[in-house]
C-alpha atoms as a PDB file:
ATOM      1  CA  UNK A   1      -4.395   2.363 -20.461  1.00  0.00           C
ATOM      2  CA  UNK A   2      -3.612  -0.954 -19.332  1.00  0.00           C
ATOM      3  CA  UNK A   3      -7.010  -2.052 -17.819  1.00  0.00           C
ATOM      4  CA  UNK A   4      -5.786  -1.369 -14.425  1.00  0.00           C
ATOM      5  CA  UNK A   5      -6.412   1.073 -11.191  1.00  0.00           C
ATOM      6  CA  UNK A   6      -3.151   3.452 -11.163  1.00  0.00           C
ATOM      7  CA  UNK A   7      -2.119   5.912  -8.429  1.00  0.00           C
ATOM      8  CA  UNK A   8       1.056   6.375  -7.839  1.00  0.00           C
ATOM      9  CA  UNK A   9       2.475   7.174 -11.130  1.00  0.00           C
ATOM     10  CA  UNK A  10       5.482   9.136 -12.733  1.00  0.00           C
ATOM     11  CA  UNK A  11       4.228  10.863 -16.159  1.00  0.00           C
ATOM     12  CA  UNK A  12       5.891  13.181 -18.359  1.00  0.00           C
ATOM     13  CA  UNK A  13       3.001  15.492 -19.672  1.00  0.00           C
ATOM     14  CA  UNK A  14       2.638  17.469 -22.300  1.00  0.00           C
ATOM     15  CA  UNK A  15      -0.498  19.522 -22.695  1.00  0.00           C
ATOM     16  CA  UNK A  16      -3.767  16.834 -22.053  1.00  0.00           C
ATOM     17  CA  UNK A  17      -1.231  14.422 -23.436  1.00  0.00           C
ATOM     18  CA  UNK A  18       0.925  12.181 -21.302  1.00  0.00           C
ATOM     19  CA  UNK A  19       3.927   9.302 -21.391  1.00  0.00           C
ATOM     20  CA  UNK A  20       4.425   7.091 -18.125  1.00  0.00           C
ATOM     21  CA  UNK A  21       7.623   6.920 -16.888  1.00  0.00           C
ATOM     22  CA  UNK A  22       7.197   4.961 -14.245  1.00  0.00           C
ATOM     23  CA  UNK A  23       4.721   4.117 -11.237  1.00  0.00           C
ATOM     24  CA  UNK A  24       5.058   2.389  -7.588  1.00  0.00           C
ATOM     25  CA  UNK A  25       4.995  -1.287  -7.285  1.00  0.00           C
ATOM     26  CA  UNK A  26       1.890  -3.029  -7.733  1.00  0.00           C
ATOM     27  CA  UNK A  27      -0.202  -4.384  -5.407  1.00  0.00           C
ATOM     28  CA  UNK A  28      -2.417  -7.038  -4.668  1.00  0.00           C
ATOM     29  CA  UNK A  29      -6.158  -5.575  -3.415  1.00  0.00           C
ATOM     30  CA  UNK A  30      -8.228  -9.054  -1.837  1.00  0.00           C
ATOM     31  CA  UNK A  31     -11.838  -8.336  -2.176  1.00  0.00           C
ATOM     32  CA  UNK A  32     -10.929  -5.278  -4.689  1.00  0.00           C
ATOM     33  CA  UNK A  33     -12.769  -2.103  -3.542  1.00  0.00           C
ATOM     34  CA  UNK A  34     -13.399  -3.499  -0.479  1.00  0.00           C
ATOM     35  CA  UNK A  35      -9.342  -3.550   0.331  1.00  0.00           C
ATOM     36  CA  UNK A  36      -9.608   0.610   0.119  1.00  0.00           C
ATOM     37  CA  UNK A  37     -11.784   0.438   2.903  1.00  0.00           C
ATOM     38  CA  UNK A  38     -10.111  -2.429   5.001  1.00  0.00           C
ATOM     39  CA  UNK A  39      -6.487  -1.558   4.956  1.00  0.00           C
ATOM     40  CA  UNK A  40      -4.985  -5.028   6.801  1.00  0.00           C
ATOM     41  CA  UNK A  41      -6.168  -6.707   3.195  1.00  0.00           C
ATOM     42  CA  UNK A  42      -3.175  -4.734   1.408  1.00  0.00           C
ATOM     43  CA  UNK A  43      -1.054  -5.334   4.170  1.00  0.00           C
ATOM     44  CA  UNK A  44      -2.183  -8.776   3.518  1.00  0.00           C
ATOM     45  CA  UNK A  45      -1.274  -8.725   0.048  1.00  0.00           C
ATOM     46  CA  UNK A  46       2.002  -7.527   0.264  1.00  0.00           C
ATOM     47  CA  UNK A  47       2.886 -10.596   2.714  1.00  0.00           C
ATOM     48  CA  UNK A  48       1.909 -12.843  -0.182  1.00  0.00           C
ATOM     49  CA  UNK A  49       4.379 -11.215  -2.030  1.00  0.00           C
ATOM     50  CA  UNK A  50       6.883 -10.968   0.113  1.00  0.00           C
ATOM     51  CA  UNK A  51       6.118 -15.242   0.521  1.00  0.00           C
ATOM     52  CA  UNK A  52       4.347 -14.713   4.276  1.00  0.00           C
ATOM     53  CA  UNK A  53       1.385 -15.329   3.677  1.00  0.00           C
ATOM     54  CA  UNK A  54       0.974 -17.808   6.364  1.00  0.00           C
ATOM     55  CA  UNK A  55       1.904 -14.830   8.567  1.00  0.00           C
ATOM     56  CA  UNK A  56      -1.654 -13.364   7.761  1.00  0.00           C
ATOM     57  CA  UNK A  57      -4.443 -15.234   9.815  1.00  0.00           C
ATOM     58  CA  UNK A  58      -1.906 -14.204  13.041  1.00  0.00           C
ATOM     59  CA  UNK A  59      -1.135 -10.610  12.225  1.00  0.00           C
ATOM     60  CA  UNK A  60      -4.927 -10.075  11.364  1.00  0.00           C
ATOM     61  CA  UNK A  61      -7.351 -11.812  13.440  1.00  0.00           C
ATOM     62  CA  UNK A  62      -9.862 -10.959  11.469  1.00  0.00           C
ATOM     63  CA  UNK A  63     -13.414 -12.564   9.973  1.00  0.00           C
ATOM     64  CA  UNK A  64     -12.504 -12.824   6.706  1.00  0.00           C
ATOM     65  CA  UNK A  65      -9.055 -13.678   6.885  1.00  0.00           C
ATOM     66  CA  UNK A  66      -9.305 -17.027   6.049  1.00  0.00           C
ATOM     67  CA  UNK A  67     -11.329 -15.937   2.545  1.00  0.00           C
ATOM     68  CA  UNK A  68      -8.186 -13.226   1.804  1.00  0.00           C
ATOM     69  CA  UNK A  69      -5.508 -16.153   2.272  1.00  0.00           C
ATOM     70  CA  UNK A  70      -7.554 -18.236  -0.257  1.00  0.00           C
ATOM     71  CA  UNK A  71      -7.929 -15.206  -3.042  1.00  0.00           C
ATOM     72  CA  UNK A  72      -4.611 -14.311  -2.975  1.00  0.00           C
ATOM     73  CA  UNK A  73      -3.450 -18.310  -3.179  1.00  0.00           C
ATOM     74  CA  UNK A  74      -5.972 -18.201  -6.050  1.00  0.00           C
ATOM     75  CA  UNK A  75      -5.205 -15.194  -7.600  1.00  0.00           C
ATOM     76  CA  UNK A  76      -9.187 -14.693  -7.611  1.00  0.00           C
ATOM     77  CA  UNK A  77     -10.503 -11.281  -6.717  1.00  0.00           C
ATOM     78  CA  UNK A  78      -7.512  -9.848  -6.250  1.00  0.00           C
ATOM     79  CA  UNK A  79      -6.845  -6.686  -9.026  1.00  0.00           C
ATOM     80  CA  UNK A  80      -3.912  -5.142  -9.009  1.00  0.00           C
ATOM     81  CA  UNK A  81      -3.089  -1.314  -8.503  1.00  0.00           C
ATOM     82  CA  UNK A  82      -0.155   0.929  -8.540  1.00  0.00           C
ATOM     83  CA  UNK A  83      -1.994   3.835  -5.927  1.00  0.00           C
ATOM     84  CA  UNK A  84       0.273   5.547  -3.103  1.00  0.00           C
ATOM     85  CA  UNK A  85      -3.117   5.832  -1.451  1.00  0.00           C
ATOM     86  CA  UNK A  86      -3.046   2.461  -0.594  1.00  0.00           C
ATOM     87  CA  UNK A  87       0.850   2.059   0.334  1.00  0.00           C
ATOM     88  CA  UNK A  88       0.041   4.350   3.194  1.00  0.00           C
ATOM     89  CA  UNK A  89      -2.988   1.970   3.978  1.00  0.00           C
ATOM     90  CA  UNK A  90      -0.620  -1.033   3.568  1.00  0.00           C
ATOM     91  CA  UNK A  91       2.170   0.251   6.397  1.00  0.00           C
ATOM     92  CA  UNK A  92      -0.693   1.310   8.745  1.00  0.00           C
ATOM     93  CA  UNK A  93      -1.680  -2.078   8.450  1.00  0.00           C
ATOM     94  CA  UNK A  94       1.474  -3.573   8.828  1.00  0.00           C
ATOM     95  CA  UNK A  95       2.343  -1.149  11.826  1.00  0.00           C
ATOM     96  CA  UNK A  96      -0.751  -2.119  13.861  1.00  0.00           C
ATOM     97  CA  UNK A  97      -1.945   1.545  13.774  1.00  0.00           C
ATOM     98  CA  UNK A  98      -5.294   1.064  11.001  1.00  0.00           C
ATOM     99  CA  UNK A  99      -6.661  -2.121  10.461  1.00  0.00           C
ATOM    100  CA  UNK A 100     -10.002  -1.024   9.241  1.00  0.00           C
ATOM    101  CA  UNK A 101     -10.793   3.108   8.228  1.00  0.00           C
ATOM    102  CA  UNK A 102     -14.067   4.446   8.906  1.00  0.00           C
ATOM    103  CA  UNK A 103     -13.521   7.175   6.285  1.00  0.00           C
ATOM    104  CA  UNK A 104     -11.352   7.571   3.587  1.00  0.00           C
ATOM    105  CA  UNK A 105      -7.667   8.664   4.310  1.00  0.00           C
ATOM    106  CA  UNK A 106      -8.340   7.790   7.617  1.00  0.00           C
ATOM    107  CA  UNK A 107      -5.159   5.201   8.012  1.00  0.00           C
ATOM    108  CA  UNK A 108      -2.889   7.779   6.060  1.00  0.00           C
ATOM    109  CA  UNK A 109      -4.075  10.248   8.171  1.00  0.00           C
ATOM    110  CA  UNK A 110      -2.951   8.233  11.731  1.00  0.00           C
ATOM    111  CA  UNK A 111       0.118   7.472  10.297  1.00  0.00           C
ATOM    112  CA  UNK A 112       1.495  11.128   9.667  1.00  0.00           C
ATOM    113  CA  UNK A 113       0.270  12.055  12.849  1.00  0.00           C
ATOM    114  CA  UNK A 114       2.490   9.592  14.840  1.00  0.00           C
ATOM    115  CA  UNK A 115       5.246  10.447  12.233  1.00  0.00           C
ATOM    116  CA  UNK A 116       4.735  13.948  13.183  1.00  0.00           C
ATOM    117  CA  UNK A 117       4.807  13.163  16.959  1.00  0.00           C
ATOM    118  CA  UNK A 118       7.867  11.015  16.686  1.00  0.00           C
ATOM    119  CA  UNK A 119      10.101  13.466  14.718  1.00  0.00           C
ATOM    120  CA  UNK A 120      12.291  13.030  11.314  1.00  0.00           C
ATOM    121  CA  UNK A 121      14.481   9.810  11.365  1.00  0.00           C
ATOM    122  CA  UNK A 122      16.789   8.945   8.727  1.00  0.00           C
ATOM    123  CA  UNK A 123      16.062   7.581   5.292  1.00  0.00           C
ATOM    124  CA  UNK A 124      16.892   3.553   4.238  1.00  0.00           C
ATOM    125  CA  UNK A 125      17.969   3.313   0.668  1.00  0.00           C
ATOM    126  CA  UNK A 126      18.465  -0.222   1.056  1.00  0.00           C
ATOM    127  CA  UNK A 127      14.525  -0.102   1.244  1.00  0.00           C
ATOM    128  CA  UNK A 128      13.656   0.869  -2.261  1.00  0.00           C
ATOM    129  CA  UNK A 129      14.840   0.046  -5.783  1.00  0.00           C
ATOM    130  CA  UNK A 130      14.374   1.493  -9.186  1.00  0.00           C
ATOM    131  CA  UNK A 131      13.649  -1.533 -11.878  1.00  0.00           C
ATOM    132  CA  UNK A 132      15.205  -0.590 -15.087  1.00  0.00           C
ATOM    133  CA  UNK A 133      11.572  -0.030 -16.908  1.00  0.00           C
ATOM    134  CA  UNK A 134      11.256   2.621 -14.075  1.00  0.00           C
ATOM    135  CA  UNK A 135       9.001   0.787 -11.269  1.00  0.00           C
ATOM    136  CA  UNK A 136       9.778   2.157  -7.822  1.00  0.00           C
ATOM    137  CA  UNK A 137       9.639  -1.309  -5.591  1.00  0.00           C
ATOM    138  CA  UNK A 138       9.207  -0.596  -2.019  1.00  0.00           C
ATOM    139  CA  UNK A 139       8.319  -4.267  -1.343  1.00  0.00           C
ATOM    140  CA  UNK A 140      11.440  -4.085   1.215  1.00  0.00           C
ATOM    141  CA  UNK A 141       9.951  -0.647   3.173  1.00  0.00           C
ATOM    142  CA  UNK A 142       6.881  -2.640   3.755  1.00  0.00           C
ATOM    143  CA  UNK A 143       9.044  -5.502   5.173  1.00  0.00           C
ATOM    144  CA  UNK A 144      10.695  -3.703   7.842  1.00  0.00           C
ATOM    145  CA  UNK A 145       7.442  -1.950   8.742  1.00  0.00           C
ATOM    146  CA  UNK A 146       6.316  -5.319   9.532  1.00  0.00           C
ATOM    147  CA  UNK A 147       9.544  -5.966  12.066  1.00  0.00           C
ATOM    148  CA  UNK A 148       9.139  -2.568  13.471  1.00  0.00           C
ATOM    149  CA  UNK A 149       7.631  -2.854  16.870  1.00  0.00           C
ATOM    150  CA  UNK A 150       7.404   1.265  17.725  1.00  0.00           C
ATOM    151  CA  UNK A 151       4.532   2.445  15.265  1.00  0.00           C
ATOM    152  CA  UNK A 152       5.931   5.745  15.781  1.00  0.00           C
ATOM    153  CA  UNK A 153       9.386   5.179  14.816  1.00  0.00           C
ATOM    154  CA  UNK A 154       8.065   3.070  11.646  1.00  0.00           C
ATOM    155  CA  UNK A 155       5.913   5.527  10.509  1.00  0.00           C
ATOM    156  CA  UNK A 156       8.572   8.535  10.551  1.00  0.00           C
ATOM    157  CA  UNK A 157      10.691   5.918   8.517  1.00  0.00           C
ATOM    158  CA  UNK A 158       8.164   5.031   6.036  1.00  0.00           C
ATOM    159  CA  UNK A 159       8.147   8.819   5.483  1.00  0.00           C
ATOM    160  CA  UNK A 160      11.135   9.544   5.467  1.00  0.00           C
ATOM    161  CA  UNK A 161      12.130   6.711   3.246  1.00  0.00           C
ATOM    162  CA  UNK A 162       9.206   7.279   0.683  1.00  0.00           C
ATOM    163  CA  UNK A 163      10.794  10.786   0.346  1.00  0.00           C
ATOM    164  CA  UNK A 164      14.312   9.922  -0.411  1.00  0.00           C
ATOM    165  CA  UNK A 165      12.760   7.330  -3.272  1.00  0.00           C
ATOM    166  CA  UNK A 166      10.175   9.503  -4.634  1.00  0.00           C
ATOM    167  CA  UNK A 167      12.961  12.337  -4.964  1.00  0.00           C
ATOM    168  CA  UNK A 168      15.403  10.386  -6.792  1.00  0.00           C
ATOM    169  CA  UNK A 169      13.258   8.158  -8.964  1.00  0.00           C
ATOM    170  CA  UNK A 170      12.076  11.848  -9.949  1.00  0.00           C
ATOM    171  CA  UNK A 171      15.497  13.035 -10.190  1.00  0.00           C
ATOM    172  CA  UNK A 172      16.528  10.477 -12.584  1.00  0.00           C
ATOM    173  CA  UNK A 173      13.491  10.478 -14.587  1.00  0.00           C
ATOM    174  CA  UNK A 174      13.958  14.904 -15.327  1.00  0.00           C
ATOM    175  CA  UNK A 175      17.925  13.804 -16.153  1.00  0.00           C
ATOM    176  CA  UNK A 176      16.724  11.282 -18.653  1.00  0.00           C
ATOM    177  CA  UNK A 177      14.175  13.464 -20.220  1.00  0.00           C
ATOM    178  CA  UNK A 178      15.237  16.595 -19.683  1.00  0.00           C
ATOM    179  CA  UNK A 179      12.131  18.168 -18.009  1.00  0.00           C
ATOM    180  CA  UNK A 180      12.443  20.420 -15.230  1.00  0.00           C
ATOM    181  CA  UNK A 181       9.189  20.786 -13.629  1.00  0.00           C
ATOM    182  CA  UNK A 182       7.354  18.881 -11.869  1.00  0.00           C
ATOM    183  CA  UNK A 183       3.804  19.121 -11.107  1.00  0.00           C
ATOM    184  CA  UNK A 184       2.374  17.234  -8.220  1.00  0.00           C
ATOM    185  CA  UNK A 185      -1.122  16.111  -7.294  1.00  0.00           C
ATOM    186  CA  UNK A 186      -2.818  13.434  -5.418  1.00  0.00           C
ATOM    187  CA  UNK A 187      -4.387  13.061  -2.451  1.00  0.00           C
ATOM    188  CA  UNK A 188      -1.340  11.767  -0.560  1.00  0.00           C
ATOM    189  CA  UNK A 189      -0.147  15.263  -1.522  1.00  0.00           C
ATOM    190  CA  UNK A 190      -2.381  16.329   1.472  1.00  0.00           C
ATOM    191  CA  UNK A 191       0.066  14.635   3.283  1.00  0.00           C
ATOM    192  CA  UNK A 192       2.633  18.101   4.695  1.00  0.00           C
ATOM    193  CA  UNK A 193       5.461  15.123   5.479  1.00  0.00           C
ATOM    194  CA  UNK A 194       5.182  14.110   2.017  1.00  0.00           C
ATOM    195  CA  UNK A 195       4.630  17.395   0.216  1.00  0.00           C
ATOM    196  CA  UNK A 196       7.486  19.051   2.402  1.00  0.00           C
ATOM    197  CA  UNK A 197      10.206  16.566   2.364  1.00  0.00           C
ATOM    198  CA  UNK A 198       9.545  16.262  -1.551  1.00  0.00           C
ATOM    199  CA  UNK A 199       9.299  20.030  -2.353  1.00  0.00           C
ATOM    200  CA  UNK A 200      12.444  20.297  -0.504  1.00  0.00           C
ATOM    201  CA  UNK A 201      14.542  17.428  -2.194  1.00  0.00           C
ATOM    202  CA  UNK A 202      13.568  18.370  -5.226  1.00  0.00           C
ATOM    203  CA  UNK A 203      14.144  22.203  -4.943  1.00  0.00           C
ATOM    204  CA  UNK A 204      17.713  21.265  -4.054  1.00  0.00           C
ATOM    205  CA  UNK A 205      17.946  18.912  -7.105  1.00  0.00           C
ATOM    206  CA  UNK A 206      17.264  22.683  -8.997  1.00  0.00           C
ATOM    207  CA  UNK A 207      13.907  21.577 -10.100  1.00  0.00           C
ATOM    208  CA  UNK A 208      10.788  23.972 -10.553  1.00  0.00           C
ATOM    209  CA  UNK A 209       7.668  22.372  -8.178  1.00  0.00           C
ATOM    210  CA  UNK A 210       4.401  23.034  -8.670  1.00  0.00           C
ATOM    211  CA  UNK A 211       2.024  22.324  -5.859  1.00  0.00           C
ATOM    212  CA  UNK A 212      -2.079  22.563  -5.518  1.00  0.00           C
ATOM    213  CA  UNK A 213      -3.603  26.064  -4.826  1.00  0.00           C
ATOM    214  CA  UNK A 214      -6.581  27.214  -6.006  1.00  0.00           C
ATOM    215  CA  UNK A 215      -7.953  23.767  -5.900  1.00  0.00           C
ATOM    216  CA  UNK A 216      -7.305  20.098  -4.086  1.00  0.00           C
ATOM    217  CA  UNK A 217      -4.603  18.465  -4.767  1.00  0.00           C
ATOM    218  CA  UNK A 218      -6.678  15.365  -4.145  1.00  0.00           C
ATOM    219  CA  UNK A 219      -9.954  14.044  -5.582  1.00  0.00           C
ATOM    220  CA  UNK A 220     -11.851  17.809  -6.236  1.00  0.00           C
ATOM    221  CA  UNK A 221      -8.450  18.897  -8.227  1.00  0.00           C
ATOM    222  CA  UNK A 222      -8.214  15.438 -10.067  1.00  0.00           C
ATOM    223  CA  UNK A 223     -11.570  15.837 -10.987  1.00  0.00           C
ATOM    224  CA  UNK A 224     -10.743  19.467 -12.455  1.00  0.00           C
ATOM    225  CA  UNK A 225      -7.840  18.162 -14.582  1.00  0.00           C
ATOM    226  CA  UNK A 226      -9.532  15.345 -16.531  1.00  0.00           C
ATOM    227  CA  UNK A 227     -12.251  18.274 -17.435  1.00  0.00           C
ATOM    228  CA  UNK A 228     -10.012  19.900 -18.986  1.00  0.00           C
ATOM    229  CA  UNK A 229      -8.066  17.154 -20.675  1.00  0.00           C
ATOM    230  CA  UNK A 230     -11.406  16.106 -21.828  1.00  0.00           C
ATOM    231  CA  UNK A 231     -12.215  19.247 -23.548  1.00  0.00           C
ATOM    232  CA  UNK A 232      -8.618  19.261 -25.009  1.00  0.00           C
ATOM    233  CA  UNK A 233      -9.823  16.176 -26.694  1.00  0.00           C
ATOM    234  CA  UNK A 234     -12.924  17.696 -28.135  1.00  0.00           C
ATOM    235  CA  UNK A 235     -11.753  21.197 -29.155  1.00  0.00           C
END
C-alpha cells in the first residue's frame, strides 16, 4: 500500500481484509532485483546503515562493488523492502557462507543447514528491538553476524535470535489486539528452524498456530491466497 516490496510483515486479518501491525526493518536492495539474486549487496546495505560502508569493497571483493558503494552514497537504485527472504540473504552474506545464489533460497537454505549442524545456541535480546509503531529492528543481529568468525555458530544465533523476536513482537501484538491465532506463511516458513522454534514459542504463549498443508507455505500458497482475496473483492 505504500509503493514498496514487503515481506516480512505482521498483519491482523480479517477475511480478504487486513491491518499491518508491524513488519521487519527495512532494507536497502543496490541494483534492486538484482540484490535477490546477489545476496553480499544486502549485506552491503545494511553496512551503510549501520555507518560501514567503507567496510564493503574489503568484505566483498567483488566487480561491482565499487558501483554498490556509490548507489547507496546516492541513494540511487536502491528500493527499499521489509522481506525476511532477504534478512536470511543479508546474514549469509555477512557470515561469508553465500555471496552470490545460483537459485532462489539458495543462501537461506546454507544457512539452516550449518545452523542445523552446529546445534541450538542461546537467543540475544540485546539484538533486536520493537519501535513503538511496531517495526522489529534487527539492525544489531546483523552486526554481530558480521563479528562472528564461526559461520556455524552465527548462523544457529541468527536463528535462534530471529525466533525469540518474532515470538514476542507476535506476543505483544495478540495482547494488544486481542487475537489469538496466528496464521503463518512465507517462504522462510520452509525454513523447520524457523517454523519449529516459532510454533513452539508461540504454543507456550497459549496461542492457536496455523501452519501450511495442503499447499506451500511459500510462493505456490501465496499465490493461492491473493486468488481468493481477489475474488472476495469481486463477489
Amino acid at each position: 500500500t505504500d509503493g514498496t516490496a514487503w515481506g516480512g510483515e505482521l498483519l491482523s486479518v480479517q477475511g480478504a481484509r487486513f491491518k499491518r501491525l508491524g513488519h521487519l526493518g527495512t532494507l536497502r536492495l543496490p541494483g534492486g532485483d538484482r540484490a535477490a539474486r546477489e545476496p553480499w549487496r544486502v549485506a552491503a546495505g545494511i553496512l551503510h546503515s549501520l555507518g560501514r560502508g567503507t567496510e564493503i569493497g574489503k568484505r566483498f571483493a567483488r566487480p561491482g562493488a565499487g558501483v554498490v558503494i556509490e548507489m547507496l552514497a546516492r541513494g540511487t537504485n536502491c528500493p527499499v523492502t521489509t522481506s525476511a527472504g532477504r534478512w536470511f540473504d543479508a546474514a549469509a552474506a555477512l557470515l561469508g557462507i553465500r555471496e552470490t545464489s545460483a537459485f532462489e533460497g539458495q543462501a537461506a537454505m546454507q544457512l539452516e543447514a550449518l545452523a542445523a549442524a552446529h546445534g541450538p545456541v542461546a537467543p540475544d535480546e540485546s539484538l533486536w528491538r520493537i519501535a513503538d509503531d511496531g517495526t522489529l529492528e534487527l539492525l544489531a543481529l546483523a552486526e554481530r553476524l558480521a563479528a562472528t568468525a564461526n559461520a556455524g555458530v552465527g548462523a544457529a544465533l541468527f536463528h535462534a535470535t530471529l525466533v525469540q523476536a518474532l515470538a514476542e513482537w507476535v506476543r505483544r501484538a495478540a495482547a494488544r489486539t486481542g487475537l489469538e491465532t496466528v496464521a503463518m506463511g512465507g517462504g522462510c516458513f520452509v525454513n523447520a528452524i524457523l517454523s519449529e522454534g516459532l510454533r513452539r514459542e508461540l504454543g507456550a504463549a497459549g496461542l492457536t498456530v496455523l501452519e501450511a498443508r495442503q499447499a506451500p507455505a511459500n510462493d505456490g500458497g501465496i499465490a493461492l491466497g491473493q486468488a481468493w482475496a481477489a475474488l472476495q473483492e469481486i463477489s
